[in-house]
N, C-alpha and C. Protein backbone atom coordinates (compact mmCIF):
# COMPACT_ATOMS: atom_id res chain seq x y z
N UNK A 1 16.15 30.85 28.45
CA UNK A 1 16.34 32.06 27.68
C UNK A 1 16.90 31.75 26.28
N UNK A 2 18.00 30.87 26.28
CA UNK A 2 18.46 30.43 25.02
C UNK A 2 17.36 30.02 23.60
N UNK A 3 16.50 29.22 24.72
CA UNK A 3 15.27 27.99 23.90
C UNK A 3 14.67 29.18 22.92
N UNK A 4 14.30 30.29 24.20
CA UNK A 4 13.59 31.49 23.21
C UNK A 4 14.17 32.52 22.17
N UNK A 5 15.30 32.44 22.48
CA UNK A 5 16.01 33.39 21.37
C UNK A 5 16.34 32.21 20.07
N UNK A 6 16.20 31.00 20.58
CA UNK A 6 16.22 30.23 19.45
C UNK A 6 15.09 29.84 18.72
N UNK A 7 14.04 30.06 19.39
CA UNK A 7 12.46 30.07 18.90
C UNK A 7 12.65 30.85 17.69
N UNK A 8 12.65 32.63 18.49
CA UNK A 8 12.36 33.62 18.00
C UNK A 8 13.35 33.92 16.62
N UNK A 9 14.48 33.13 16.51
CA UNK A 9 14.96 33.17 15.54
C UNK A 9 14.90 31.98 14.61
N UNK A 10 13.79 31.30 14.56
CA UNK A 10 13.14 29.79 14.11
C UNK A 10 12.08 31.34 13.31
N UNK A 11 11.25 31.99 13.93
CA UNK A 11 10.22 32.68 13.36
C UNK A 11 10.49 33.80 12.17
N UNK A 12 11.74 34.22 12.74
CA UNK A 12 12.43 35.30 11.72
C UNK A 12 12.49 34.33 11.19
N UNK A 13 13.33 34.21 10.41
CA UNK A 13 13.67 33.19 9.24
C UNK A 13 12.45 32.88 8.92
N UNK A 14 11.43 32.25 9.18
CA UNK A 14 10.05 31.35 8.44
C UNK A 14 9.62 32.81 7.96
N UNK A 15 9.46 33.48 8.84
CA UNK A 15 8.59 34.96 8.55
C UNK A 15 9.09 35.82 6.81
N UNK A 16 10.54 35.85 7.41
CA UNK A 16 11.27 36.24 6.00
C UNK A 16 10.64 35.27 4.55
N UNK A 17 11.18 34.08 5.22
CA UNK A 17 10.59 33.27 3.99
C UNK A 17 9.65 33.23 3.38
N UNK A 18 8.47 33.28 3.93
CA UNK A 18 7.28 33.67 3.92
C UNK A 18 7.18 35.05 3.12
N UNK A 19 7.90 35.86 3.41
CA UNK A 19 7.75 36.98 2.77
C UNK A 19 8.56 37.00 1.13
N UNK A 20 9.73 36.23 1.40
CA UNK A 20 10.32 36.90 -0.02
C UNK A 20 9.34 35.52 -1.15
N UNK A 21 8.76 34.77 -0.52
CA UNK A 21 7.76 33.65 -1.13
C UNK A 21 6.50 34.27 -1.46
N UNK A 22 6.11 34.91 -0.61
CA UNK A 22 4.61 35.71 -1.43
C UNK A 22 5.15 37.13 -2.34
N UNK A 23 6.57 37.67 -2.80
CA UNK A 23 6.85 38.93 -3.13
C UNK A 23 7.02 37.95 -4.87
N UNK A 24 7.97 36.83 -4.43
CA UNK A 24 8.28 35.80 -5.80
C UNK A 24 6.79 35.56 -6.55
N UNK A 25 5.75 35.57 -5.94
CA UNK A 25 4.18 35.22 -5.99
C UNK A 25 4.25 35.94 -6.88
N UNK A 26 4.05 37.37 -6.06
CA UNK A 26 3.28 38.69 -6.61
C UNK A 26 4.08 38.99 -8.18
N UNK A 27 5.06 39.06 -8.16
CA UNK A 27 6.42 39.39 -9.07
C UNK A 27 5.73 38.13 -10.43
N UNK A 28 5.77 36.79 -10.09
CA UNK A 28 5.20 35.73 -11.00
C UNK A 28 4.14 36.49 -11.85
N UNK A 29 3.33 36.92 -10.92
CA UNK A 29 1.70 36.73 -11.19
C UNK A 29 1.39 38.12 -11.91
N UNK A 30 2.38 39.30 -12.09
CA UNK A 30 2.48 40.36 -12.83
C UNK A 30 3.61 40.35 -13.79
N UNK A 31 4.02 39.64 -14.09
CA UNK A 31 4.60 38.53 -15.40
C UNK A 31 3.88 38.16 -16.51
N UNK A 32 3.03 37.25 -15.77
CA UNK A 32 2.06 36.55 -16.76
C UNK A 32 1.09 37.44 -16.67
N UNK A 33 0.35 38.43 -16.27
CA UNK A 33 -0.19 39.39 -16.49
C UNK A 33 0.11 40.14 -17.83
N UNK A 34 1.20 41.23 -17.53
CA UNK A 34 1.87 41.87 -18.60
C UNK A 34 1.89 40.76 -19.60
N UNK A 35 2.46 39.68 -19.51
CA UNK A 35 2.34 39.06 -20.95
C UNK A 35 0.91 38.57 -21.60
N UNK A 36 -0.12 38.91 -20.90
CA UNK A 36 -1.73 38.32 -21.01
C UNK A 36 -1.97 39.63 -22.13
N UNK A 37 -1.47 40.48 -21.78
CA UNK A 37 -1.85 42.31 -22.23
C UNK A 37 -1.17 42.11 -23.66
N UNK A 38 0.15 41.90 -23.49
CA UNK A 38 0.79 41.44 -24.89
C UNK A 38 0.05 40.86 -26.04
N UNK A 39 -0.87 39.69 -25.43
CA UNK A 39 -1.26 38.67 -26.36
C UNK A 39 -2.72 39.38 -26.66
N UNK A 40 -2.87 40.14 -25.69
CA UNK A 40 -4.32 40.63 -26.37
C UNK A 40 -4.11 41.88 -27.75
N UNK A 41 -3.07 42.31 -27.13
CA UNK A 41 -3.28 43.81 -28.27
C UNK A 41 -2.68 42.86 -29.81
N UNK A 42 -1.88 41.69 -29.50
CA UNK A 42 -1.26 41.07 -30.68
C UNK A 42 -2.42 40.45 -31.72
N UNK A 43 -3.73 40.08 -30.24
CA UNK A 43 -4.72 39.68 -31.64
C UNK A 43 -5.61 40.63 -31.96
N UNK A 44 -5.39 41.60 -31.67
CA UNK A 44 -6.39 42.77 -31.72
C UNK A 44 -5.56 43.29 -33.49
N UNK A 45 -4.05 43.11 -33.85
CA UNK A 45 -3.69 43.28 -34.65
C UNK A 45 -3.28 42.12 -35.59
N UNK A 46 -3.77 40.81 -35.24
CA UNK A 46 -4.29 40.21 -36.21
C UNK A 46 -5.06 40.05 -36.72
N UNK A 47 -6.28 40.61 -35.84
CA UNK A 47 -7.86 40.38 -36.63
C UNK A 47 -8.45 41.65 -37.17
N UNK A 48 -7.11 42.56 -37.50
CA UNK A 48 -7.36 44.13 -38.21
C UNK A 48 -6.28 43.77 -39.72
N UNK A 49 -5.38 43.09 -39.38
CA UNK A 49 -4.56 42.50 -40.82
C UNK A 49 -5.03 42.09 -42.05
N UNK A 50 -6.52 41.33 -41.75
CA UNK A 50 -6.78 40.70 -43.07
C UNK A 50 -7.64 41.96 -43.53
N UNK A 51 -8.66 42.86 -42.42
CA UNK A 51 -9.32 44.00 -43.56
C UNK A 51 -8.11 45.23 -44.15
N UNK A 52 -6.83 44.84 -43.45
CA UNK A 52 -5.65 45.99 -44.35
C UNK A 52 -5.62 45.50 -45.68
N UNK A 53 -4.92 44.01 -45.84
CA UNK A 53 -5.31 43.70 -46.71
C UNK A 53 -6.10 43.18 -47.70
N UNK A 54 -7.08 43.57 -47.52
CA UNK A 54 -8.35 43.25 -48.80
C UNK A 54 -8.60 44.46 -48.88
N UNK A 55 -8.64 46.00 -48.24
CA UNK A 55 -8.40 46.79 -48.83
C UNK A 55 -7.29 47.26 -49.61
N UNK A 56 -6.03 47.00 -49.74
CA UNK A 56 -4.90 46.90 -50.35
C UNK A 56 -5.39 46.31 -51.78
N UNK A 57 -5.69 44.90 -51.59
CA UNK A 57 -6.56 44.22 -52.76
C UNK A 57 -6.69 44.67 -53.38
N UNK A 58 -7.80 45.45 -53.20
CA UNK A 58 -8.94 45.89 -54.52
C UNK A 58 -8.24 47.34 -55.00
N UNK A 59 -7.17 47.71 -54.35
CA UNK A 59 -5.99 48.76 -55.50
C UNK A 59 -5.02 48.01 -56.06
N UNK A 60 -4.45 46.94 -55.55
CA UNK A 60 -3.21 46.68 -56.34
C UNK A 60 -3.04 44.78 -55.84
N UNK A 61 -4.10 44.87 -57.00
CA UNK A 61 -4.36 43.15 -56.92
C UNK A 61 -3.30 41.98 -57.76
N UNK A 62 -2.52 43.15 -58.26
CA UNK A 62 -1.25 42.57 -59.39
C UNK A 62 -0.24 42.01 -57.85
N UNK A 63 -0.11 42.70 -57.02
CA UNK A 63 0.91 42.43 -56.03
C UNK A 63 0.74 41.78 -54.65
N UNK A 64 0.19 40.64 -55.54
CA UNK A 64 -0.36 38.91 -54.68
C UNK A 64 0.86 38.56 -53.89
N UNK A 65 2.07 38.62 -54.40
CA UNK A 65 3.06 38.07 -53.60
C UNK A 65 3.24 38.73 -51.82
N UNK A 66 3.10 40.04 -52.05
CA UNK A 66 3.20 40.70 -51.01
C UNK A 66 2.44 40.53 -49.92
N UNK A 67 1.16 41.23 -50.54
CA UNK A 67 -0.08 40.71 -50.09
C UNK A 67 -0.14 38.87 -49.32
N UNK A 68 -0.05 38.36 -49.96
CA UNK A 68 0.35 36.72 -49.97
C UNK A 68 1.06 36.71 -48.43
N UNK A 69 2.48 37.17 -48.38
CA UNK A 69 3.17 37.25 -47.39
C UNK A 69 2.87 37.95 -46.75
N UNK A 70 2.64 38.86 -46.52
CA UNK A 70 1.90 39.73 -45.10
C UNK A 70 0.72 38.33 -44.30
N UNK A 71 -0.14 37.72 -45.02
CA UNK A 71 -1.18 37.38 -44.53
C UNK A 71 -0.49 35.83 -44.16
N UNK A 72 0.59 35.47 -44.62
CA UNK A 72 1.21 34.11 -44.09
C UNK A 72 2.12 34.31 -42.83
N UNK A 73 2.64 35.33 -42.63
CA UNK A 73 3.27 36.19 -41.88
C UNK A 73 2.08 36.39 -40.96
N UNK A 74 1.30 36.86 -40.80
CA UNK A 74 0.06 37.10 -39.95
C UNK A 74 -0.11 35.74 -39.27
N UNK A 75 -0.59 34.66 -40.12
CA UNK A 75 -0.40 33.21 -39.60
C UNK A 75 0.38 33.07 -39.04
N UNK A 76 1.88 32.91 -39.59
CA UNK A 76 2.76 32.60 -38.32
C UNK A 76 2.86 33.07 -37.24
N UNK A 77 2.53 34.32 -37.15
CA UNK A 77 2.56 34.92 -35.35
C UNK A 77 1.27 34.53 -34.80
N UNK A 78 0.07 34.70 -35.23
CA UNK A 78 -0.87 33.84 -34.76
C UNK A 78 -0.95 32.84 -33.94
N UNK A 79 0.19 31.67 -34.62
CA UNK A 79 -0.03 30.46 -34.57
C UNK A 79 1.42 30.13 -33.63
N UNK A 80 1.95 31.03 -33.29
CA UNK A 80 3.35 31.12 -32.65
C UNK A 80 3.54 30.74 -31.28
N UNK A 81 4.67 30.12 -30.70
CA UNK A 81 4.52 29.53 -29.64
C UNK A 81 4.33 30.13 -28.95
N UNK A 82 4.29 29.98 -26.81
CA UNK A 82 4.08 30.76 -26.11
C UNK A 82 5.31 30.95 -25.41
N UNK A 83 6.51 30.79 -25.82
CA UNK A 83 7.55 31.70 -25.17
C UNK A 83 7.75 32.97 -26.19
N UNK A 84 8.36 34.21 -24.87
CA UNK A 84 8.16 35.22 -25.81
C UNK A 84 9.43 35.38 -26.73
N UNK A 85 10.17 34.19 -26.59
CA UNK A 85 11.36 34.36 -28.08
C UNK A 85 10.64 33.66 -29.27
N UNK A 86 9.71 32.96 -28.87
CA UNK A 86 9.14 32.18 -30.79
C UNK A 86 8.48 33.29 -31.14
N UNK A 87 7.60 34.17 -29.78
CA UNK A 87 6.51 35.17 -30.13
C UNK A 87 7.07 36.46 -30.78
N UNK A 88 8.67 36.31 -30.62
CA UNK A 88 9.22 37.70 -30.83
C UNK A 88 10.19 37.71 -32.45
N UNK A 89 10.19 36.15 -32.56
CA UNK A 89 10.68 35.92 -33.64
C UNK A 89 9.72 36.21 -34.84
N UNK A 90 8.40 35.39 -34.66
CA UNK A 90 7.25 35.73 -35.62
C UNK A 90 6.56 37.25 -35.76
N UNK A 91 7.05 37.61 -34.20
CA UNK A 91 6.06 38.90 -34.43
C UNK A 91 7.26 40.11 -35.57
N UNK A 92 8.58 39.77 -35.55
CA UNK A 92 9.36 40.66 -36.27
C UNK A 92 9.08 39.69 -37.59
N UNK A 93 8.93 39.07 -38.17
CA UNK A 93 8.89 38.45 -39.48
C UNK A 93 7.47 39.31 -39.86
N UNK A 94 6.53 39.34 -39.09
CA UNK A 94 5.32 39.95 -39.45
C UNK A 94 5.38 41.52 -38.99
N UNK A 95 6.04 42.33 -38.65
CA UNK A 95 6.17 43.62 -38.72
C UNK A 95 7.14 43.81 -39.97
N UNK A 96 8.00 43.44 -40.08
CA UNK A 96 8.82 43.24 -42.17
C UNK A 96 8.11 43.03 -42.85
N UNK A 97 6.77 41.99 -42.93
CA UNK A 97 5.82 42.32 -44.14
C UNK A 97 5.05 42.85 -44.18
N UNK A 98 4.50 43.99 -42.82
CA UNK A 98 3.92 44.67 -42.81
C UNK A 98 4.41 46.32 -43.69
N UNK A 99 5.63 46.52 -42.88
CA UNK A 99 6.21 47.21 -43.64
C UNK A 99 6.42 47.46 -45.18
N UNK A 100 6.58 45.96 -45.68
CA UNK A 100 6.42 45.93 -46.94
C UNK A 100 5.19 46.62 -47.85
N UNK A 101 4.19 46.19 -46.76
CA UNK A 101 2.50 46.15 -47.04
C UNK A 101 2.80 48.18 -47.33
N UNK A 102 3.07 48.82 -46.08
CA UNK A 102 2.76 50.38 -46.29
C UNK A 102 3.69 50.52 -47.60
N UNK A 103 5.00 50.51 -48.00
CA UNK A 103 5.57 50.65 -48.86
C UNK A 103 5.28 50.57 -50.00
N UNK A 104 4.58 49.60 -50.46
CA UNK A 104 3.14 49.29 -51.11
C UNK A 104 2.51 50.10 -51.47
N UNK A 105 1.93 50.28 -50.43
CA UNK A 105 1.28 51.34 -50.69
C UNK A 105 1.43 52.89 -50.86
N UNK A 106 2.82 53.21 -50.78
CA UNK A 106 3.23 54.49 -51.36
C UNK A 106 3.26 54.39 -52.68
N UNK A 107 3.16 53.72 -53.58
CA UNK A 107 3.50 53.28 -55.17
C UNK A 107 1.81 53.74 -55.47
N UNK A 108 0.63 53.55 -54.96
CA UNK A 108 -0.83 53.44 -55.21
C UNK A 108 -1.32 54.80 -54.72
N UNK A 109 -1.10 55.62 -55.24
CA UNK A 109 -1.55 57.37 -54.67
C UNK A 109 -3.10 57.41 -54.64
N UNK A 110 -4.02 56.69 -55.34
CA UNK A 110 -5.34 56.68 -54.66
C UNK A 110 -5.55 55.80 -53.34
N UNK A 111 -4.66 54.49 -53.18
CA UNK A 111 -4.64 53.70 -51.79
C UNK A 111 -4.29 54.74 -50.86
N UNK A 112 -3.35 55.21 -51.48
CA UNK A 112 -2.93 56.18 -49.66
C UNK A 112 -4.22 57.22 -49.42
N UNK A 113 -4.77 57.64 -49.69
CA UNK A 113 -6.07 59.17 -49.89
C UNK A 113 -7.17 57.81 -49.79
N UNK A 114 -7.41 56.60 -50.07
CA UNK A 114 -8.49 55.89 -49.05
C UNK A 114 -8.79 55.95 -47.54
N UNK A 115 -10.26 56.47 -47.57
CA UNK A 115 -10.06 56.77 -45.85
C UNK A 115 -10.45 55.24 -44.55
N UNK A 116 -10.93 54.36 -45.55
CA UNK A 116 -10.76 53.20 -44.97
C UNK A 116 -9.51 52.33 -45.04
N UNK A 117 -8.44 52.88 -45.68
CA UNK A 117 -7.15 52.31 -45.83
C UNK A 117 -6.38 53.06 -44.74
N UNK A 118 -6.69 54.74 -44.50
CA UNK A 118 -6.05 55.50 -43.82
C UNK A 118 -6.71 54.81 -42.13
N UNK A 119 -8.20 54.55 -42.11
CA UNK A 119 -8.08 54.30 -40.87
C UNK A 119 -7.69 53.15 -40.07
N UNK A 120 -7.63 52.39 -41.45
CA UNK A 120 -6.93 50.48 -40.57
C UNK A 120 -5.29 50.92 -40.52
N UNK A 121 -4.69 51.90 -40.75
CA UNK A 121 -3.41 52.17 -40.80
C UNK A 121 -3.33 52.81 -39.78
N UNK A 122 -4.03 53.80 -39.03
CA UNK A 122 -4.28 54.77 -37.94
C UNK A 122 -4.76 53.70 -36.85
N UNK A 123 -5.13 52.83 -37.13
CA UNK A 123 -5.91 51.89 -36.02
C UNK A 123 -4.55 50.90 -36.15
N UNK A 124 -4.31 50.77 -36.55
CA UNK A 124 -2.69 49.32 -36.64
C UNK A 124 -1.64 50.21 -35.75
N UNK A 125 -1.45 51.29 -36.37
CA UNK A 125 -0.20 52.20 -35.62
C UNK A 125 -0.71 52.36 -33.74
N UNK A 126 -1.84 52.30 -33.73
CA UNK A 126 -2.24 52.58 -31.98
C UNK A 126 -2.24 51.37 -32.11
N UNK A 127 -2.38 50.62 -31.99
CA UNK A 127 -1.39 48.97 -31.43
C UNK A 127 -1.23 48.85 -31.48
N UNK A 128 0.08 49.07 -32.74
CA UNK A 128 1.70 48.98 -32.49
C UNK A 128 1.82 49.72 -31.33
N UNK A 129 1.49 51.23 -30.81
CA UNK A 129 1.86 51.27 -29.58
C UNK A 129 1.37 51.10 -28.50
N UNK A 130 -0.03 50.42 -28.14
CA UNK A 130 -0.44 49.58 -26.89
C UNK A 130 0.56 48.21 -26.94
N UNK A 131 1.40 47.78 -28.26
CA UNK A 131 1.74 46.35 -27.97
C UNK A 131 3.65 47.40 -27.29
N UNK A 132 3.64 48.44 -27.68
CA UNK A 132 4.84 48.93 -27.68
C UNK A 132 4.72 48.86 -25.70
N UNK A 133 3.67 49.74 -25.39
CA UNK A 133 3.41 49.55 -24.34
C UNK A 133 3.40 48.27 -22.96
N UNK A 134 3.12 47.70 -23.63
CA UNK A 134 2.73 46.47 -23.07
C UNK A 134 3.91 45.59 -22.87
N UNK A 135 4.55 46.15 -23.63
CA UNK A 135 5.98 44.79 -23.96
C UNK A 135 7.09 45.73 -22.85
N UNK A 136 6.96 47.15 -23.09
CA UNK A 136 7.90 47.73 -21.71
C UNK A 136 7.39 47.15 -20.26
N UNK A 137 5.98 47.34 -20.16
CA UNK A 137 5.72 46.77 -18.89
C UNK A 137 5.93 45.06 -18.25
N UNK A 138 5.72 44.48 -19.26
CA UNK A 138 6.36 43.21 -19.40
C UNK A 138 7.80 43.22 -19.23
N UNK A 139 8.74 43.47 -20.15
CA UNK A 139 9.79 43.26 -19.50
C UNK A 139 10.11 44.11 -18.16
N UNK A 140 9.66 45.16 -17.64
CA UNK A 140 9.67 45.52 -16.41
C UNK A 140 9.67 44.51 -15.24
N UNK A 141 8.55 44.03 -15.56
CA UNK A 141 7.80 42.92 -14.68
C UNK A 141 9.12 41.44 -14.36
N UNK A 142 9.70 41.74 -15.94
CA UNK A 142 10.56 40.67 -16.14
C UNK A 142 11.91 41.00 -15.21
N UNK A 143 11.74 41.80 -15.37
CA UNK A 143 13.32 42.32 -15.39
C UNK A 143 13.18 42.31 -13.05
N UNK A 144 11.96 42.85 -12.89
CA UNK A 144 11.93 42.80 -10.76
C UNK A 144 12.01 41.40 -10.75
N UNK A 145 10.95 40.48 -11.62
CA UNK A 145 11.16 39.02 -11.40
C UNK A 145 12.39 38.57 -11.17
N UNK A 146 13.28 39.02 -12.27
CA UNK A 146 14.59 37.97 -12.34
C UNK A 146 15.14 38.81 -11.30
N UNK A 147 15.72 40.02 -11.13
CA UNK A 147 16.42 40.51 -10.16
C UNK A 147 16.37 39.85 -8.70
N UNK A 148 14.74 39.40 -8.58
CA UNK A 148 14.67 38.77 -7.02
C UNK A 148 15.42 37.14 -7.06
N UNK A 149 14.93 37.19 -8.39
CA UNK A 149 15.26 35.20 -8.31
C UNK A 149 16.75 35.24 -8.65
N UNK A 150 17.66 36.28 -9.31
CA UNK A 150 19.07 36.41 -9.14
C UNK A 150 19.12 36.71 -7.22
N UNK A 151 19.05 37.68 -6.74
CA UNK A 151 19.26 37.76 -5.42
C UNK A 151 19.69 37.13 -4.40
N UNK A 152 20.77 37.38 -3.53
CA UNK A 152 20.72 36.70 -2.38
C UNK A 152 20.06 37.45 -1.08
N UNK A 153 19.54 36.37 -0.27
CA UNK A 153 18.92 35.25 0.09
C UNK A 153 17.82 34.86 -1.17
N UNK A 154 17.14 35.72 -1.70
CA UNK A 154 16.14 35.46 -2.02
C UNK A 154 15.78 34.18 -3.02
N UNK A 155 17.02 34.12 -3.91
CA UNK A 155 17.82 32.91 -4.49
C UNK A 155 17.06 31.47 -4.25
N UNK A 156 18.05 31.74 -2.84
CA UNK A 156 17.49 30.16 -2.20
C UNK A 156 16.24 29.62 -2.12
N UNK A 157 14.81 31.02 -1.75
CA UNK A 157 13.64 30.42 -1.75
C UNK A 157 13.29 30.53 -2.93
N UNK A 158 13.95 31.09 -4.05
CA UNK A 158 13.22 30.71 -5.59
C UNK A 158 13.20 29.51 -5.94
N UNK A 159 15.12 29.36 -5.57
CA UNK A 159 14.96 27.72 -6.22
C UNK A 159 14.24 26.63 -5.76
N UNK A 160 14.37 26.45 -4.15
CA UNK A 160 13.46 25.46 -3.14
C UNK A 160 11.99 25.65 -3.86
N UNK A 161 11.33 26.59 -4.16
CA UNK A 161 10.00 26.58 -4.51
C UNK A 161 9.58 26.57 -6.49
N UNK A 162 11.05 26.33 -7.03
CA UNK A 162 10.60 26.24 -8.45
C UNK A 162 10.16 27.50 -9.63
N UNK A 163 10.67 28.78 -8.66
CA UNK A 163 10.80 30.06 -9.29
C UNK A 163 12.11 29.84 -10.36
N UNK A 164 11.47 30.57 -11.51
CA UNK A 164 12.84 30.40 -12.46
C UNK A 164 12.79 32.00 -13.19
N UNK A 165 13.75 32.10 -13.67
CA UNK A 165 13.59 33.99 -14.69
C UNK A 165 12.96 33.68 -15.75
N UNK A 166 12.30 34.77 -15.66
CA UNK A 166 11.63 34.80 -17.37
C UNK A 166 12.51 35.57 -18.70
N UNK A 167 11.83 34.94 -19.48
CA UNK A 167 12.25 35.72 -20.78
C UNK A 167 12.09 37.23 -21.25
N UNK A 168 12.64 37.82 -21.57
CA UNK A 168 12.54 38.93 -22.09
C UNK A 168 11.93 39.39 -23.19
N UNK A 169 10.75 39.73 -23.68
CA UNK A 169 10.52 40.42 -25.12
C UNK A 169 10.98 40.96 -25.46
N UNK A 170 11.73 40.80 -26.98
CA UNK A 170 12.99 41.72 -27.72
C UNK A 170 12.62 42.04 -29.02
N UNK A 171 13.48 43.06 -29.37
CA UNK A 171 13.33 43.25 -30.59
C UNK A 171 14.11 42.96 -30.74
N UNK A 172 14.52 42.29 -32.70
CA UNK A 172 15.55 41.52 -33.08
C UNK A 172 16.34 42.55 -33.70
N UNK A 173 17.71 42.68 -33.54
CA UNK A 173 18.57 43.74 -34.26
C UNK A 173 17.83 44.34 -35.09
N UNK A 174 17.41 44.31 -36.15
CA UNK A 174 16.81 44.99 -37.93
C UNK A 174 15.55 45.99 -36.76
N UNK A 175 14.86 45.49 -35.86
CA UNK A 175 13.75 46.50 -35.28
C UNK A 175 14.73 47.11 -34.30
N UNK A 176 15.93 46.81 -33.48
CA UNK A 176 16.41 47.91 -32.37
C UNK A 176 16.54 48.99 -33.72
N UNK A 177 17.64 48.71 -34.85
CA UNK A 177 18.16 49.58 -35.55
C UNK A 177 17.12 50.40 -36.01
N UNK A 178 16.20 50.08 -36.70
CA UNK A 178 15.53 51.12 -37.15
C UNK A 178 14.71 51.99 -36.04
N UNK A 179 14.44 51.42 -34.56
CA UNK A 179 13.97 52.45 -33.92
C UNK A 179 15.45 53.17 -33.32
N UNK A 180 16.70 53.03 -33.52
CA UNK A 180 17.74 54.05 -33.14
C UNK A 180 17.59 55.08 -33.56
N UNK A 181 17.24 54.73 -35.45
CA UNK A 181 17.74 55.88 -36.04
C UNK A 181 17.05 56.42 -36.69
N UNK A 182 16.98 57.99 -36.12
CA UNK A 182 15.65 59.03 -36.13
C UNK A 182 15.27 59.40 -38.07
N UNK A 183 13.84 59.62 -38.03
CA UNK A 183 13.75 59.72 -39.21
C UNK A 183 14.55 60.73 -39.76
N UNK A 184 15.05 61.46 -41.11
CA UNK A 184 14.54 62.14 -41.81
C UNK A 184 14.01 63.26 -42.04
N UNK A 185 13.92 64.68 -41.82
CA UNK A 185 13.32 64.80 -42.63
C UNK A 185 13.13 65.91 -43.36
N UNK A 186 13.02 66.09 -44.55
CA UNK A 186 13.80 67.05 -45.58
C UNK A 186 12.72 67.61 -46.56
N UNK A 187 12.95 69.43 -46.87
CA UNK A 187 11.78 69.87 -47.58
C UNK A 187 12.39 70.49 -48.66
């Protein structure tokens, strides 16, 4: 009788294991998912950057520097590593010269009333929020991941099997602040 209650508790245990090992799986594998989604909408708004600016161009071709930096800025996130702190570092260096870029273009009152300027601006802003999107579900993803691989028991089979926490996609102070604080706005 003993042998079998010692079996049967040989099976619990494997069974558990087994389980919080395929949940660590699932949890992994919608990680790198969400971050697959990230990287797509990111080049979907790099390969809309260079027609912002060459329409920008051909209004206000005196202001190369800007222009200049937006599109080196574009490069660097491009070309940016694959953890999401290099990706989050470049991608805020290139949302500041983007910014720059619209600002820009408030100075050029025929650029703004371009309707091919208005629609790469209307098309940039919806993936700023599919990437806005994408980056909550990601760190979601991030955030069940690490909770299990913090966990006890669950702990133990992360580490035995080489589960580690992931990183978080952040915004760097200068982007929390400005999405704190509500526009503006005055007639």
């Amino acid at each position: 009788m003993e042998l079998w209650l010692g079996v049967a508790a040989v099976v619990v245990f494997v069974l558990y294991g087994i389980s919080v090992y395929n949940r660590l799986v699932a949890q992994k594998a919608r990680v790198e998912e969400a971050w697959s989604d990230i990287t797509v909408q990111m080049k979907r708004r790099y390969d809309l950057i260079p027609n912002l600016v060459e329409t920008v161009k051909g209004y206000a071709a005196h202001e190369r520097g800007t222009l200049e930096a937006v599109v080196a800025a574009r490069n660097r996130a491009a070309a940016a590593g694959a953890t999401p702190a290099e990706r989050a570092a470049a991608e805020n260096a290139l949302q500041g010269t983007l910014r720059q870029l619209f600002a820009l273009a408030e100075a050029y009152p025929d650029l703004k009333a371009n309707q091919n300027f208005l629609s790469l601006q209307e098309s940039l802003s919806e993936i700023e929020a599919h990437i806005n999107g994408a980056r909550r579900f990601y760190n979601g993803a991030v955030r069940d991941l690490n909770v299990s691989v913090r966990s006890f028991p669950p702990t133990v089979i992360a580490r035995m099997f080489g589960f580690a926490e992931a990183q978080y996609f952040e915004l760097d102070e200068e982007e929390r602040a400005a999405v704190a604080v509500p526009p503006k706005v005055t007639f």
